[in-house]
C-alpha atoms as a PDB file:
ATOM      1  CA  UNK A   1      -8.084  14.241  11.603  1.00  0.00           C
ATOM      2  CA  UNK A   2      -9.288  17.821  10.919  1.00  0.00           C
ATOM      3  CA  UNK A   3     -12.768  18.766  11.606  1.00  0.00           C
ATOM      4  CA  UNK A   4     -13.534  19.078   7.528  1.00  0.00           C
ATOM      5  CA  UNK A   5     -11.686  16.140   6.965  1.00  0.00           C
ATOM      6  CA  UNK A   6     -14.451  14.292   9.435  1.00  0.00           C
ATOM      7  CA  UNK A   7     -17.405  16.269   7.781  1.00  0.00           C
ATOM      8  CA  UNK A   8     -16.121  14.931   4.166  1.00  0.00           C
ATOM      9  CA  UNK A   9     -15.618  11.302   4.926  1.00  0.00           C
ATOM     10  CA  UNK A  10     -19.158  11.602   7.018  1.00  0.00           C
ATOM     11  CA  UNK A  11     -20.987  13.033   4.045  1.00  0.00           C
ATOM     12  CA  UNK A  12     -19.423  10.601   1.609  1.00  0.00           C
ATOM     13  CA  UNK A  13     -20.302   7.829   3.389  1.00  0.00           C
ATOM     14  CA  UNK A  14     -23.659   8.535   3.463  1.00  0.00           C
ATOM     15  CA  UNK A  15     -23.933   9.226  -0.329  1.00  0.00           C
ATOM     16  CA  UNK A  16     -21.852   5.584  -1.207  1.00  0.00           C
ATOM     17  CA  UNK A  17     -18.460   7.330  -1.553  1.00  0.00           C
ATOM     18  CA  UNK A  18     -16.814   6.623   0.854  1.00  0.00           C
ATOM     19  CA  UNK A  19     -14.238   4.418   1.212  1.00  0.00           C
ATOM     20  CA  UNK A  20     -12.652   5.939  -2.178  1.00  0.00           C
ATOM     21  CA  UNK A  21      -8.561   6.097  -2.306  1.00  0.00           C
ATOM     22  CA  UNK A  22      -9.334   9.769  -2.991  1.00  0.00           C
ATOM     23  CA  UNK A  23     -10.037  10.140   0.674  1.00  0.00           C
ATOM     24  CA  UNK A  24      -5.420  10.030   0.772  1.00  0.00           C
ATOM     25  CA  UNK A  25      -5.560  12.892  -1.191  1.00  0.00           C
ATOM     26  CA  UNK A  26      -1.958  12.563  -2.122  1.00  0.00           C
ATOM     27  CA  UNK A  27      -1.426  11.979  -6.171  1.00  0.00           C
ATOM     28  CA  UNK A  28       1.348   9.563  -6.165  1.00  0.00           C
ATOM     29  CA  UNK A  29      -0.305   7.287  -3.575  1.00  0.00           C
ATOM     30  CA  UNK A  30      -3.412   7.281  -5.176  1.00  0.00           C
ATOM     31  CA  UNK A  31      -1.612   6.203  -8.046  1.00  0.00           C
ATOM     32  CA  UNK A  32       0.269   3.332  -6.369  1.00  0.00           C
ATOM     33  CA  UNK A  33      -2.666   1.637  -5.003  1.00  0.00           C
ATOM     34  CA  UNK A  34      -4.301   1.194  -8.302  1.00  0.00           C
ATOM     35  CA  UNK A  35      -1.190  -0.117  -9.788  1.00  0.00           C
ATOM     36  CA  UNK A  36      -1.062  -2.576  -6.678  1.00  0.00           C
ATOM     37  CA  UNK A  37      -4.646  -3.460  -7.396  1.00  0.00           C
ATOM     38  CA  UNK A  38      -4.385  -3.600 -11.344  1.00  0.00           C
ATOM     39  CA  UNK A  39      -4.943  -7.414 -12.936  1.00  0.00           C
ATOM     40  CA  UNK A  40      -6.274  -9.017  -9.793  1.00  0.00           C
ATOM     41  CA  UNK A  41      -8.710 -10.812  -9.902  1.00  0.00           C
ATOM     42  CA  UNK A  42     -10.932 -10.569  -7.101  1.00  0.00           C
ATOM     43  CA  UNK A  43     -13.097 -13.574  -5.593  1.00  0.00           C
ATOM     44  CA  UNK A  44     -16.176 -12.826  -3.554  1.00  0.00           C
ATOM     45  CA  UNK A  45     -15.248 -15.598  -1.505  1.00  0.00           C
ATOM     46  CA  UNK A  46     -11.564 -14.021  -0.386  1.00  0.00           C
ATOM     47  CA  UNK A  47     -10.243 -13.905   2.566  1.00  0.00           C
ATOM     48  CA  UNK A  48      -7.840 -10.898   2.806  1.00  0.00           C
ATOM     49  CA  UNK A  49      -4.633  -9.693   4.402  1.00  0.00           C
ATOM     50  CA  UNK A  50      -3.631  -6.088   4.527  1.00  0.00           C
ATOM     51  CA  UNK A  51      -0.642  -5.815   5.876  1.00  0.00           C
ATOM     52  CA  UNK A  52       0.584  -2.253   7.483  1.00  0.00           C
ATOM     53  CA  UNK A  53      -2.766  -0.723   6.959  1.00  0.00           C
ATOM     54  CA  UNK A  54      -2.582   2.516   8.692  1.00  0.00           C
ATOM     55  CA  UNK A  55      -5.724   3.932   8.760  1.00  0.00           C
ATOM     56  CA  UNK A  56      -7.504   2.023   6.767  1.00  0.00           C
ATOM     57  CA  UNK A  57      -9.058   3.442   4.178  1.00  0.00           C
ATOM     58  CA  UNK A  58      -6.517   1.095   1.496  1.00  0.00           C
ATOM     59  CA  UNK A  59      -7.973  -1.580   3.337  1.00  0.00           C
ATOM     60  CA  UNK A  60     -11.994  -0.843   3.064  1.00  0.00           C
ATOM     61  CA  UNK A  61     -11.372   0.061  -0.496  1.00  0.00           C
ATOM     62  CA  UNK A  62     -10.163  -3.559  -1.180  1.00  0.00           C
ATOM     63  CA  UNK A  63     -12.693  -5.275   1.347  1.00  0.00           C
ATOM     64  CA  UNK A  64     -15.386  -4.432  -0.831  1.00  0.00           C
ATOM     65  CA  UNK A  65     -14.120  -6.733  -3.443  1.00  0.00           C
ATOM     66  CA  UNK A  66     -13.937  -9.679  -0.887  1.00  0.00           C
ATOM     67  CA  UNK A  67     -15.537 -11.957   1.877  1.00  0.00           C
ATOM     68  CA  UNK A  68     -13.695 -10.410   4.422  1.00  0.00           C
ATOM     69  CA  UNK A  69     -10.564  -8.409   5.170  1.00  0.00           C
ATOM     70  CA  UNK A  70      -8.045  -8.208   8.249  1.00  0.00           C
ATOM     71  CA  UNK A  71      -6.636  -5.058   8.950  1.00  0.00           C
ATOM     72  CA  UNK A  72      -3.018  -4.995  10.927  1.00  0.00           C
ATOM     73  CA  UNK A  73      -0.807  -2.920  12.199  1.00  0.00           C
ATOM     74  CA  UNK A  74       1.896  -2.376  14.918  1.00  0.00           C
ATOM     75  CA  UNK A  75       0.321   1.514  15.310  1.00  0.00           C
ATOM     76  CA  UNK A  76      -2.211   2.087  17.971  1.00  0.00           C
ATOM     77  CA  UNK A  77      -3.447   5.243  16.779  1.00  0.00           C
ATOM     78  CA  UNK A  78      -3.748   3.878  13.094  1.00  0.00           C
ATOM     79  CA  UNK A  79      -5.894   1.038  14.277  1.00  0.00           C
ATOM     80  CA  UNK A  80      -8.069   3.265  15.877  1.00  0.00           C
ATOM     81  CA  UNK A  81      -8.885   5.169  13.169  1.00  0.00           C
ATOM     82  CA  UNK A  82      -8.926   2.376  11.105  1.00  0.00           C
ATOM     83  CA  UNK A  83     -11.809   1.233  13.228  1.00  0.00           C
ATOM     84  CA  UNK A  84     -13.527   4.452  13.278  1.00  0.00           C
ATOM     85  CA  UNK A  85     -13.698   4.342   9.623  1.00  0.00           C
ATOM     86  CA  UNK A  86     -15.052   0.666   9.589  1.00  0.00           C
ATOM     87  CA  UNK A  87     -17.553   1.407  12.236  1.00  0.00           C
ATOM     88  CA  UNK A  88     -19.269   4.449   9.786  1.00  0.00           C
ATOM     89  CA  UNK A  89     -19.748   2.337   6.704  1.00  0.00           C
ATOM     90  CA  UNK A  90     -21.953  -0.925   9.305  1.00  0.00           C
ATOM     91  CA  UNK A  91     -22.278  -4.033   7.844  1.00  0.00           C
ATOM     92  CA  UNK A  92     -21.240  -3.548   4.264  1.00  0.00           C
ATOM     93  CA  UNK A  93     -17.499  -4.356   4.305  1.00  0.00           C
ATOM     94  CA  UNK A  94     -16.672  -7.443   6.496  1.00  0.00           C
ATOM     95  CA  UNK A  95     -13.830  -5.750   8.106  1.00  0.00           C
ATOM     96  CA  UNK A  96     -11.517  -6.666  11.620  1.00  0.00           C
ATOM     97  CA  UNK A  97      -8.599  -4.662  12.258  1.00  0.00           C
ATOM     98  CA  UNK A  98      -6.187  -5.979  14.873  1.00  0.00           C
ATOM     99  CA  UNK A  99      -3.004  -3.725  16.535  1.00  0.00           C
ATOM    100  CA  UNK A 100       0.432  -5.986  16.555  1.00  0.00           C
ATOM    101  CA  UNK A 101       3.040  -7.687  14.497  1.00  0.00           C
ATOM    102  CA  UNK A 102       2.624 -10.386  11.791  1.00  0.00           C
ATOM    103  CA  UNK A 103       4.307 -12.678  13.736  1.00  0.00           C
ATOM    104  CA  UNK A 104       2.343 -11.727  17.013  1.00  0.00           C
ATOM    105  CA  UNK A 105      -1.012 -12.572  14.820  1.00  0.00           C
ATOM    106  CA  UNK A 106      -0.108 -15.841  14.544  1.00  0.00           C
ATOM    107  CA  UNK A 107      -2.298 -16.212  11.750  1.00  0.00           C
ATOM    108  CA  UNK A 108      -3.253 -20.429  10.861  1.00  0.00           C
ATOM    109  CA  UNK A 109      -1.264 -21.996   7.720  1.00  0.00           C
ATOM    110  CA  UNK A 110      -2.623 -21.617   4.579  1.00  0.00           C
ATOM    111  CA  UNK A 111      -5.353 -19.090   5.609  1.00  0.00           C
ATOM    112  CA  UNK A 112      -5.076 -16.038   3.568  1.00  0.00           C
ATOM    113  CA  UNK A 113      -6.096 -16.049  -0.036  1.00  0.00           C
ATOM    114  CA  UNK A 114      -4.333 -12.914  -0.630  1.00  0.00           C
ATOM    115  CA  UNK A 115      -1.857 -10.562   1.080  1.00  0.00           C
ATOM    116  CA  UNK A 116      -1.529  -6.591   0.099  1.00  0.00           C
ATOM    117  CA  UNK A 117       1.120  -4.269   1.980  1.00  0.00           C
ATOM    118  CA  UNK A 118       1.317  -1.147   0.673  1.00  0.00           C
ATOM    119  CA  UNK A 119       4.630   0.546   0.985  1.00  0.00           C
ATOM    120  CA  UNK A 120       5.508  -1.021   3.999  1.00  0.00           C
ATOM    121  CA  UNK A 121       8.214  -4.331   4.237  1.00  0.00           C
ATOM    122  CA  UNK A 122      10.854  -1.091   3.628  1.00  0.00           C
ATOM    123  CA  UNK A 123      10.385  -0.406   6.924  1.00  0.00           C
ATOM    124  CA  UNK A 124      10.815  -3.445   8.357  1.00  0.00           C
ATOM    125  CA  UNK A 125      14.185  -4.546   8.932  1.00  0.00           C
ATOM    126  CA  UNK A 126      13.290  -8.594   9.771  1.00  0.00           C
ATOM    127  CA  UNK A 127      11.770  -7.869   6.033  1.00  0.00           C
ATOM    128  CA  UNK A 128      12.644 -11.575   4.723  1.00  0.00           C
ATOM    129  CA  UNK A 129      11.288 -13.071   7.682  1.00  0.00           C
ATOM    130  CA  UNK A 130       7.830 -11.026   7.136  1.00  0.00           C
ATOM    131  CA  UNK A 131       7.931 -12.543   3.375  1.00  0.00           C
ATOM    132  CA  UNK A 132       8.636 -15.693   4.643  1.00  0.00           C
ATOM    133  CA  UNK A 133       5.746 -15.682   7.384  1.00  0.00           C
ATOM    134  CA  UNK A 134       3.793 -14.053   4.546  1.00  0.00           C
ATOM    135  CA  UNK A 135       4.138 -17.412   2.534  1.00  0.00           C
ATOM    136  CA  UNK A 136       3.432 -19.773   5.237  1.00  0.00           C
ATOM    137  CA  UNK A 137       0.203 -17.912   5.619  1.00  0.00           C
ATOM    138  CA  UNK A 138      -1.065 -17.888   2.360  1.00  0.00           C
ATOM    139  CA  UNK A 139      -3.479 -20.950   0.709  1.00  0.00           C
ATOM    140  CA  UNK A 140      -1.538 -22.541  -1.966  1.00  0.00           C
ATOM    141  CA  UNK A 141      -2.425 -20.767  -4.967  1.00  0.00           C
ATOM    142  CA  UNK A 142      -2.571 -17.488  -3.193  1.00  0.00           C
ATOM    143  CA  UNK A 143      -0.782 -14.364  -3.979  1.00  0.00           C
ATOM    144  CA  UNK A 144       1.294 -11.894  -2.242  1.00  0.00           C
ATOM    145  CA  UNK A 145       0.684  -8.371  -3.589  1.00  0.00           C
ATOM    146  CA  UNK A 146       2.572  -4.977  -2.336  1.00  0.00           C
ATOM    147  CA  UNK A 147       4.711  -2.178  -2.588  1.00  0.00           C
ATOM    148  CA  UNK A 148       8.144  -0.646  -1.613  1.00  0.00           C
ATOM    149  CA  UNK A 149      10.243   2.718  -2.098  1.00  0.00           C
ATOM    150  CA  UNK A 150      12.629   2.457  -4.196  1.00  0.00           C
ATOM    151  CA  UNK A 151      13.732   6.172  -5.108  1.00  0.00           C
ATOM    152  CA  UNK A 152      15.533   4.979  -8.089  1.00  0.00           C
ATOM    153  CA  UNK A 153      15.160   8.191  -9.504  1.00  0.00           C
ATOM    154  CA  UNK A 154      15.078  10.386  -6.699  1.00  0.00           C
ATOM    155  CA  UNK A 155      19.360  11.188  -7.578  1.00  0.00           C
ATOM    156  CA  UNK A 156      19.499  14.059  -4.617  1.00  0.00           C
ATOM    157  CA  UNK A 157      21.264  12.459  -1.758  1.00  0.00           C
ATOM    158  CA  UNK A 158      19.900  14.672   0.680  1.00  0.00           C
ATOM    159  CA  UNK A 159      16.566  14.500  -0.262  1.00  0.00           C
ATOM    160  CA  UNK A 160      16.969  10.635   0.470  1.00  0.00           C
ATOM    161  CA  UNK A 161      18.840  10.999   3.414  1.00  0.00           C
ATOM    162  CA  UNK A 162      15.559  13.013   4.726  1.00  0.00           C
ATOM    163  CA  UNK A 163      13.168  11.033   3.445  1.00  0.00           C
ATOM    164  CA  UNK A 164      15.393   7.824   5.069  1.00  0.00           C
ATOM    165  CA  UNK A 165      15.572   9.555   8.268  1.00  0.00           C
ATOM    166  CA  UNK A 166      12.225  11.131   8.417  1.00  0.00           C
ATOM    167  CA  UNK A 167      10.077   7.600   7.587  1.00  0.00           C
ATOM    168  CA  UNK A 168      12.005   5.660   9.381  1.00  0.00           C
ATOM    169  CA  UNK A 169      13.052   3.725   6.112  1.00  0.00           C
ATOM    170  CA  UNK A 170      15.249   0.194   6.733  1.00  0.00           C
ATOM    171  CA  UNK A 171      16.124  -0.467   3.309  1.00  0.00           C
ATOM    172  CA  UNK A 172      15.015   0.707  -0.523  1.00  0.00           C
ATOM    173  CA  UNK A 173      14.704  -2.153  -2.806  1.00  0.00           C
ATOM    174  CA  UNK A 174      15.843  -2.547  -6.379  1.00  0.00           C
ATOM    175  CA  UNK A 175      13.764  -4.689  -9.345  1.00  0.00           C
ATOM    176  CA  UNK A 176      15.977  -7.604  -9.097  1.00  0.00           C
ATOM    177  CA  UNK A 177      16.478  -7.561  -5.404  1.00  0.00           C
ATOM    178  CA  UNK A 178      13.037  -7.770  -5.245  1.00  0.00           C
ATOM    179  CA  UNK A 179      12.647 -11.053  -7.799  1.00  0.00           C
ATOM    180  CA  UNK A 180      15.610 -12.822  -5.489  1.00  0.00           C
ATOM    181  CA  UNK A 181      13.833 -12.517  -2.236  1.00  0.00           C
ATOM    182  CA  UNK A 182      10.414 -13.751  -3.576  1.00  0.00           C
ATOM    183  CA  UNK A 183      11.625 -16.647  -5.598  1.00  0.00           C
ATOM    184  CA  UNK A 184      14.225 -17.621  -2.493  1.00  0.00           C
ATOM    185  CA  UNK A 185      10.974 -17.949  -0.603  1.00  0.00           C
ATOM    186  CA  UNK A 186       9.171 -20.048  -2.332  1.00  0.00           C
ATOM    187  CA  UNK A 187       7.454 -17.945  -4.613  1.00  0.00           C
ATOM    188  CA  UNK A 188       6.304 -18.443  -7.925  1.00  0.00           C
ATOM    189  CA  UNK A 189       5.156 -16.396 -11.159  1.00  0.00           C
ATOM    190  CA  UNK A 190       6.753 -13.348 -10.067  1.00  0.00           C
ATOM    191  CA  UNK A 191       6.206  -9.310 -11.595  1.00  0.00           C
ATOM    192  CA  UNK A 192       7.848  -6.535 -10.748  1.00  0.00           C
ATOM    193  CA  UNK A 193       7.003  -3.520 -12.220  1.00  0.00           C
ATOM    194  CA  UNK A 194       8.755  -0.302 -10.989  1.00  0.00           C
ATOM    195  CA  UNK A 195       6.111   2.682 -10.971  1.00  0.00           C
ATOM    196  CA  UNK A 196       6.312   6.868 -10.692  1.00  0.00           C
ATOM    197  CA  UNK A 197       8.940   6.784 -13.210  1.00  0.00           C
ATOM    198  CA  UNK A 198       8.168  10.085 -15.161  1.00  0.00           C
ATOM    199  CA  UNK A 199       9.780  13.368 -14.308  1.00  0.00           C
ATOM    200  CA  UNK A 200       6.309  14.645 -13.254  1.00  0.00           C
ATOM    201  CA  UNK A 201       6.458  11.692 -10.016  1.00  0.00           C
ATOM    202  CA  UNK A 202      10.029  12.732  -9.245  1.00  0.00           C
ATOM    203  CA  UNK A 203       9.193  16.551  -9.113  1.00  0.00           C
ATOM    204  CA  UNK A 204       6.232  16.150  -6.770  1.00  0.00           C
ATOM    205  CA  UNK A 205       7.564  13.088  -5.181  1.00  0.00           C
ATOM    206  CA  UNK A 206      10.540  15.650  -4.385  1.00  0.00           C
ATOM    207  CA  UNK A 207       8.319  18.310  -3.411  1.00  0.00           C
ATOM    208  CA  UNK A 208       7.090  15.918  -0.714  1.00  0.00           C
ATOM    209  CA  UNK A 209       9.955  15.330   0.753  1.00  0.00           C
ATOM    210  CA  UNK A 210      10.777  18.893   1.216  1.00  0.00           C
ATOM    211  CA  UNK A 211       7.546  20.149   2.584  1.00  0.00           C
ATOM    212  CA  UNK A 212       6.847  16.541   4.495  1.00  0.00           C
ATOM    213  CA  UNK A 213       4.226  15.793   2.012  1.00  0.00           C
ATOM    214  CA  UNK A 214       1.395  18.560   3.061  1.00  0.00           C
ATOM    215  CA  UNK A 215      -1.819  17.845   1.266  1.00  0.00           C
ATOM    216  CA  UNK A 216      -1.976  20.291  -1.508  1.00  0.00           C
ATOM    217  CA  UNK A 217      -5.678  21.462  -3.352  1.00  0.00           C
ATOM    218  CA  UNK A 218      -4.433  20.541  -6.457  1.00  0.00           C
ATOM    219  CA  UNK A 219      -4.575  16.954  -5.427  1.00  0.00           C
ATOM    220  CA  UNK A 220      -6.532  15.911  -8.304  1.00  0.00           C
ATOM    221  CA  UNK A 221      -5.033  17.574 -10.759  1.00  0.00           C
ATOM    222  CA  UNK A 222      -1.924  16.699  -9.798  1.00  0.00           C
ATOM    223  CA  UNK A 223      -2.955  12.600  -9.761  1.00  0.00           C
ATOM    224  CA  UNK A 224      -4.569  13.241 -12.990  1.00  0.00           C
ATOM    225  CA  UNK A 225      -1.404  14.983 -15.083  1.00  0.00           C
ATOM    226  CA  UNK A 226       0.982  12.132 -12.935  1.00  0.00           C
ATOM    227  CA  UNK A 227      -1.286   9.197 -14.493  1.00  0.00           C
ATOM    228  CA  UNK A 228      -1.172  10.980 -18.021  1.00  0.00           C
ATOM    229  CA  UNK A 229       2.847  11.242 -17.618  1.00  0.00           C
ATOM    230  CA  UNK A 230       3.495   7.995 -16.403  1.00  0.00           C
ATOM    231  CA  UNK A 231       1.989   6.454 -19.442  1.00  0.00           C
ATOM    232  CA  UNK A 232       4.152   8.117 -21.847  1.00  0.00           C
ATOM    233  CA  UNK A 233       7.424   7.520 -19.447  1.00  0.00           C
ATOM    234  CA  UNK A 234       9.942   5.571 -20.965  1.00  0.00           C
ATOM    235  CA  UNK A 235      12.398   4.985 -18.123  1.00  0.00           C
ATOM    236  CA  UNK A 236      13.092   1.637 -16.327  1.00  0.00           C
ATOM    237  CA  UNK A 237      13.369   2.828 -12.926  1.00  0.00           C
ATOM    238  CA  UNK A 238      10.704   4.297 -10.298  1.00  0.00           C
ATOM    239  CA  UNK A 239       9.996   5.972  -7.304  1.00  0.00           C
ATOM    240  CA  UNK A 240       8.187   2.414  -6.072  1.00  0.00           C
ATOM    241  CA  UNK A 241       7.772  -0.997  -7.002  1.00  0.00           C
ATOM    242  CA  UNK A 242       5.062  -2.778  -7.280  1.00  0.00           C
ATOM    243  CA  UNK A 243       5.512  -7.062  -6.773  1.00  0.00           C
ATOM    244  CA  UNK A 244       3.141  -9.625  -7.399  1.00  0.00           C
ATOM    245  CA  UNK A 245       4.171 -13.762  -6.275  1.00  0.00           C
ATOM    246  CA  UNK A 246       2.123 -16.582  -6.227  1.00  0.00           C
ATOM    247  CA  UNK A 247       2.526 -19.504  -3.425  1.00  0.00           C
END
């Protein structure tokens, strides 16, 4: 992390901004994680998965809406920082972030009431086994809430041959791929909702690719116009998909 990058998150913190899902700085993932977030309802008393959480800043941002939150991820160096960033904001967000595998948590039966993962089961190629685990591990009642690439519209087969390659992608998912899994596994009252489907998300998103998704100043302005553009989008198809399933 750079050195302004540290004095930013330090300074929010100590004003009450931080954690904010500006703090990605990158338009369409802001984006995403308030479409993953959109109608849930959030219980004080929660008990929450976030599966692949990186660095966690995803994760803090939804602890603060729930009794606690467990960070995981197979990356080291993401749990670290994860932890770094827990350890500047105390006691306020019940917070534990643990370095591994879903299946090498172990996690009890019935112990989550909700699981997030945020552009991450693409990358996983035992991906219905993770779903599957993800079920077991959920309170009846609970609900399963993430994201996946889907590049629908991305129609440049070398820009997703790079982006493939470069982000060590296992599979992109389609809308009713998507349904089949969850409701093969046990899951009920399924959404999906494809997202970035306006020719603003595929410009940048394509952009990205290309220039391996540098942080650009406009950041802001850029989330702002994409939100603006995906509302008056009329296609079918996105860059993600967002999926909601209830155990």
């Amino acid at each position: 992390m750079s050195s302004l990058n540290q004095k930013l998150i330090t300074l929010a913190t100590k004003v009450g901004l931080f954690p904010n899902i500006v703090f990605i700085r990158i338009p369409h993932k802001i984006h995403e994680f308030k479409e993953v977030e959109k109608n849930i309802t959030f219980l004080k008393t929660d008990n929450v998965l976030d599966l692949g959480c990186g660095p966690g800043i995803q994760t803090l941002c939804l602890g603060k809406k729930c009794r606690h939150i467990i960070g995981l991820d197979v990356e080291e160096s993401a749990v670290r920082r994860a932890k770094h960033f827990s350890s500047k904001i105390g006691e306020k967000i019940s917070s534990e972030f643990i370095c591994g595998s879903l299946e090498e948590a172990a996690f009890p039966n019935d112990h989550f009431d909700k699981v997030f993962s945020i552009c991450v089961i693409e990358h996983i190629s035992n991906y219905e086994e993770v779903i599957n685990e993800i079920y077991r591990i959920l309170k009846p009642g609970g609900v399963f809430v993430f994201s996946v690439d889907s590049l629908a519209t991305i129609d440049s087969l070398l820009l997703r041959n790079k982006h493939k390659q470069n982000y060590g992608i296992q599979k992109y998912f389609s809308k009713n791929e998507l349904s089949q899994i969850l409701g093969k596994n046990g899951f009920k009252n399924i959404h999906v909702n494809p997202i970035l489907k306006s020719e603003f998300a595929k410009k940048i998103f394509s952009k990205g690719i290309k220039n391996d998704f540098k942080i650009q100043w406009t950041f802001m302005l850029d989330y702002l116009w994409l939100s603006l553009n995906e509302k008056r989008s009329k296609n079918t198809e996105g860059i993600f998909i967002v999926a909601k399933g209830t155990k």
